[in-house]
C-alpha atoms as a PDB file:
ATOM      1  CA  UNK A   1       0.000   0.000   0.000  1.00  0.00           C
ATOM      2  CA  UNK A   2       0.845   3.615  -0.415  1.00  0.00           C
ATOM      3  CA  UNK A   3       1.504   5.530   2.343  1.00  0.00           C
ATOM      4  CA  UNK A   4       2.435   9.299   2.011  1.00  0.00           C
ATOM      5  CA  UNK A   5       4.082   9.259   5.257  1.00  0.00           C
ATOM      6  CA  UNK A   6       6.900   6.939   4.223  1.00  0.00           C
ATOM      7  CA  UNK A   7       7.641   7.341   0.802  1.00  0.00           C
ATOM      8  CA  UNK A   8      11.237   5.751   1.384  1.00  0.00           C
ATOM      9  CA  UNK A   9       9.030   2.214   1.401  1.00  0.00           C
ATOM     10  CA  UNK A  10       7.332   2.005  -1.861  1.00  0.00           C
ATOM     11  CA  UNK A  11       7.361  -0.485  -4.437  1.00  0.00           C
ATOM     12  CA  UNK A  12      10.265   0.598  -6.560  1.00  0.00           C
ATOM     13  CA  UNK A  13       7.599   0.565  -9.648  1.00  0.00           C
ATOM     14  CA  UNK A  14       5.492   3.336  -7.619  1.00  0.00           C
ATOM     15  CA  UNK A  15       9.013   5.036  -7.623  1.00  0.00           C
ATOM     16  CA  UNK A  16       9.437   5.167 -11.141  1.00  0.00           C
ATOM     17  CA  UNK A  17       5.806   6.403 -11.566  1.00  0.00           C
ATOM     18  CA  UNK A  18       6.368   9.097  -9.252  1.00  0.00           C
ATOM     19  CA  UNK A  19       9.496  10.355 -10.690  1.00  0.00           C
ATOM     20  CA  UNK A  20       8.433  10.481 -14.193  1.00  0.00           C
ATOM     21  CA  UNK A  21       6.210  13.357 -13.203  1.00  0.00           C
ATOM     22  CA  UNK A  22       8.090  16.806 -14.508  1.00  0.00           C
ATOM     23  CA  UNK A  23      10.506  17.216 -11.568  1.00  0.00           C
ATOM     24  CA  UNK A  24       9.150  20.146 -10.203  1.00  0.00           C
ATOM     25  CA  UNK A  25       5.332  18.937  -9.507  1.00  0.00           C
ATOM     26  CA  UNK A  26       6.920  15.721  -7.537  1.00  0.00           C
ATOM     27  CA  UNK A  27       6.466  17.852  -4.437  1.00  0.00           C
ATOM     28  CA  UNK A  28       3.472  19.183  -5.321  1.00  0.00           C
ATOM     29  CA  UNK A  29       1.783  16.085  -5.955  1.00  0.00           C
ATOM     30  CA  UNK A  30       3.540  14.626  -2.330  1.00  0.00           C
ATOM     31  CA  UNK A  31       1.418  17.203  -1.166  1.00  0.00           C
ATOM     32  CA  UNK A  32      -1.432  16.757  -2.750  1.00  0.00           C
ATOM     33  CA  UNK A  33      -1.608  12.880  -2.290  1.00  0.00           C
ATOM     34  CA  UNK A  34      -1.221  13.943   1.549  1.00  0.00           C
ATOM     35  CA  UNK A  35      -3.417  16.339   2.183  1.00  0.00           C
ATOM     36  CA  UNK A  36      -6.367  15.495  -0.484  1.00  0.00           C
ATOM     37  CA  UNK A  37      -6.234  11.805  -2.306  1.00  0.00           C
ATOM     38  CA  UNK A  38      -4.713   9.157  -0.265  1.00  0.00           C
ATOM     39  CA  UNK A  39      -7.255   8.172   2.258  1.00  0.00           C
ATOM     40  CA  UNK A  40     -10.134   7.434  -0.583  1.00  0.00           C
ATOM     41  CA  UNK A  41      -7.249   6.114  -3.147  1.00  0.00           C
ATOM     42  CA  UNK A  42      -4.597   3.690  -2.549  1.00  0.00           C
ATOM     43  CA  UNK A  43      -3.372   2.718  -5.835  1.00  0.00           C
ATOM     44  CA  UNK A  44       0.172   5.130  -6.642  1.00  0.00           C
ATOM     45  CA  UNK A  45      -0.925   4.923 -10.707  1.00  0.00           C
ATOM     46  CA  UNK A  46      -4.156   6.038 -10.100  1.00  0.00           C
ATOM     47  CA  UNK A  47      -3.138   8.985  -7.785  1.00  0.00           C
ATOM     48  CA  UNK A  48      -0.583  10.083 -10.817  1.00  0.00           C
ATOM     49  CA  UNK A  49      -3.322  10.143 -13.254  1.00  0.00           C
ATOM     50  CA  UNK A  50      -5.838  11.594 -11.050  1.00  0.00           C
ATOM     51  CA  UNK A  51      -2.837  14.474  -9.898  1.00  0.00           C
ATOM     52  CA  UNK A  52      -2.418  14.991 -13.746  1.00  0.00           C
ATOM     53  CA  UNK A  53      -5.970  15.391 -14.627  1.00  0.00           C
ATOM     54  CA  UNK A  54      -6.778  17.745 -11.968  1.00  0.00           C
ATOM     55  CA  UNK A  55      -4.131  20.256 -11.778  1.00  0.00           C
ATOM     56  CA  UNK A  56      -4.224  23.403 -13.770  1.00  0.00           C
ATOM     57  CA  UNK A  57      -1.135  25.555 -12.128  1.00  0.00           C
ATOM     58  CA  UNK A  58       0.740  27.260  -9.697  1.00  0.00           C
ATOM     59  CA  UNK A  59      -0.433  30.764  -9.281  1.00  0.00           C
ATOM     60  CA  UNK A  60       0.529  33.502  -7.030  1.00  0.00           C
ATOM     61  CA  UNK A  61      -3.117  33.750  -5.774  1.00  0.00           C
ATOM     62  CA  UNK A  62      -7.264  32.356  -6.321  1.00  0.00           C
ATOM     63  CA  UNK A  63      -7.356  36.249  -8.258  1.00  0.00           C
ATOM     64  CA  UNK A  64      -4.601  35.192 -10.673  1.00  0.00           C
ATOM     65  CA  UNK A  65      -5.978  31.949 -11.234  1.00  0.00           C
ATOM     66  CA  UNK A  66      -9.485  34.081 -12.530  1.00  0.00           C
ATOM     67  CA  UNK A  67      -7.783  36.358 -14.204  1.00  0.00           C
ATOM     68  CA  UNK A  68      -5.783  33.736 -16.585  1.00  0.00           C
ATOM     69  CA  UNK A  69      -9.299  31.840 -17.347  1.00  0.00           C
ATOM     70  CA  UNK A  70     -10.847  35.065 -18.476  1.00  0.00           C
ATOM     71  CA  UNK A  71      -7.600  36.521 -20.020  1.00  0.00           C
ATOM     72  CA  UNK A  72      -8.043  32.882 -22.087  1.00  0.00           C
ATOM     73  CA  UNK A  73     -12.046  32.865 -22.656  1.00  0.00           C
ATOM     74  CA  UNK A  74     -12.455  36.801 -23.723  1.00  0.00           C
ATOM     75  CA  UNK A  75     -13.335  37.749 -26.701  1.00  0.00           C
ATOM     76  CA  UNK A  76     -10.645  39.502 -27.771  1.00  0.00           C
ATOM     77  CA  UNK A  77     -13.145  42.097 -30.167  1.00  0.00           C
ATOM     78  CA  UNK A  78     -14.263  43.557 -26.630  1.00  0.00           C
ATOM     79  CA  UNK A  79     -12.429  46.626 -26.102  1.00  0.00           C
ATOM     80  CA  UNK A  80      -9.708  45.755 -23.246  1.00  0.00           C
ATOM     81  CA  UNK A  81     -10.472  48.878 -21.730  1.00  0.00           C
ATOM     82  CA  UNK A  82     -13.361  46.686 -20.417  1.00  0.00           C
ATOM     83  CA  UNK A  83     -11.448  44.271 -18.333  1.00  0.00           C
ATOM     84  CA  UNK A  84     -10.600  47.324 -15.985  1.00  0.00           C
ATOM     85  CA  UNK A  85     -14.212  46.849 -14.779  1.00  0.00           C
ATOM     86  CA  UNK A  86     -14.420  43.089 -14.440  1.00  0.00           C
ATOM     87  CA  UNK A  87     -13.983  41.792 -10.811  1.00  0.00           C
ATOM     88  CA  UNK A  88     -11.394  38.923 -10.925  1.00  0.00           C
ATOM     89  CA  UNK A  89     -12.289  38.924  -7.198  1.00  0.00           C
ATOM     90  CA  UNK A  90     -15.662  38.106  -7.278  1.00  0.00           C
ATOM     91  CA  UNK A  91     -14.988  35.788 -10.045  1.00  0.00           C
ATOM     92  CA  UNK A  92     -12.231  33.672  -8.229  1.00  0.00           C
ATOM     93  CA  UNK A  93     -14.548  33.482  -5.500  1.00  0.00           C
ATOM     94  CA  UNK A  94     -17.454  31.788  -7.537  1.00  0.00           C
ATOM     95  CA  UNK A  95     -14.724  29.651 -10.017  1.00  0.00           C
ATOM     96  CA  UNK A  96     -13.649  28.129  -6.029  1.00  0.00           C
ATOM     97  CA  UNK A  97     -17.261  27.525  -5.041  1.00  0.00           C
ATOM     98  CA  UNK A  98     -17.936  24.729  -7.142  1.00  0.00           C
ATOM     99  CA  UNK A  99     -15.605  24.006  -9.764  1.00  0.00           C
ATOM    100  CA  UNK A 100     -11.826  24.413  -8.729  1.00  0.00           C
ATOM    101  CA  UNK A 101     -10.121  23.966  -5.214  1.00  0.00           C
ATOM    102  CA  UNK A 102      -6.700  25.448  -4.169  1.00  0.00           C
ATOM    103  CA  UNK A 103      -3.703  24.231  -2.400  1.00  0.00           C
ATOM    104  CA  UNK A 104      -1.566  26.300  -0.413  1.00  0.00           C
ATOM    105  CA  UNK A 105       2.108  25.582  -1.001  1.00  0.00           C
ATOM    106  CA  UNK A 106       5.563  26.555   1.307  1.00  0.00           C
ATOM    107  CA  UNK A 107       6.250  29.402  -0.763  1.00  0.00           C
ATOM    108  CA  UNK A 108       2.705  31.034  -0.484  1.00  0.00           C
ATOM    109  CA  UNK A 109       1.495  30.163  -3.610  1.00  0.00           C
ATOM    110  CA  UNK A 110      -0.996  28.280  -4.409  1.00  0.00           C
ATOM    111  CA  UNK A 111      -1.702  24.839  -6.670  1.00  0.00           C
ATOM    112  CA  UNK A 112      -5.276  24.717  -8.389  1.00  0.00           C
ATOM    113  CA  UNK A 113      -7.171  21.567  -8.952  1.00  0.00           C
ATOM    114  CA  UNK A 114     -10.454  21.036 -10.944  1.00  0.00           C
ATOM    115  CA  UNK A 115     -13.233  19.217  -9.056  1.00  0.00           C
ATOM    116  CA  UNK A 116     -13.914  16.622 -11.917  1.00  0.00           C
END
């Protein structure tokens, strides 16, 4: 079994799973399988496929996050001047009601996950 608390003991195939992630979400998704997947999931293959599906980014806050999807989804014939006016706020706030969670990490930043 998988158990985030001792990842020194894992089945050296789990290893390799784990460490073909990019190098720089492996403590991420340590994280991630501790604080949010492990006690509903055991299998280590799963997890990594679940982690992969799930996570959008790293972003400095939930307001940065917002302001990416609409910077994405605009249409880009409304006059920018317009997006001075839009409440990335308001709109992070109601994107992390229902349809994306956030992790914080050590640096302050935080991860964001779909809910799928």
């Amino acid at each position: 079994m998988f158990d985030p608390n001792d990842w020194e003991n894992y089945e050296a195939e789990d290893l390799e799973r784990i460490d073909a992630l990019d190098r720089d979400l492996i403590p991420i998704f340590k994280q991630w399988y501790e604080e949010y997947y492990w006690e509903e999931h055991k299998s280590v293959e799963n997890a990594i496929e679940k982690f992969q599906d799930y996570f959008f980014g790293i972003y400095d806050n939930t307001e940065a996050f917002a302001q990416e999807i609409v910077d994405e989804q605009v249409d880009r014939s409304i006059p920018a001047i317009f997006l001075d006016y839009f409440d990335y706020k308001a709109y992070a706030r109601d994107l992390f009601l229902d349809s994306f969670t956030d992790m914080e990490l050590p640096d302050g930043r935080i991860a964001v996950f779909s809910y799928r």
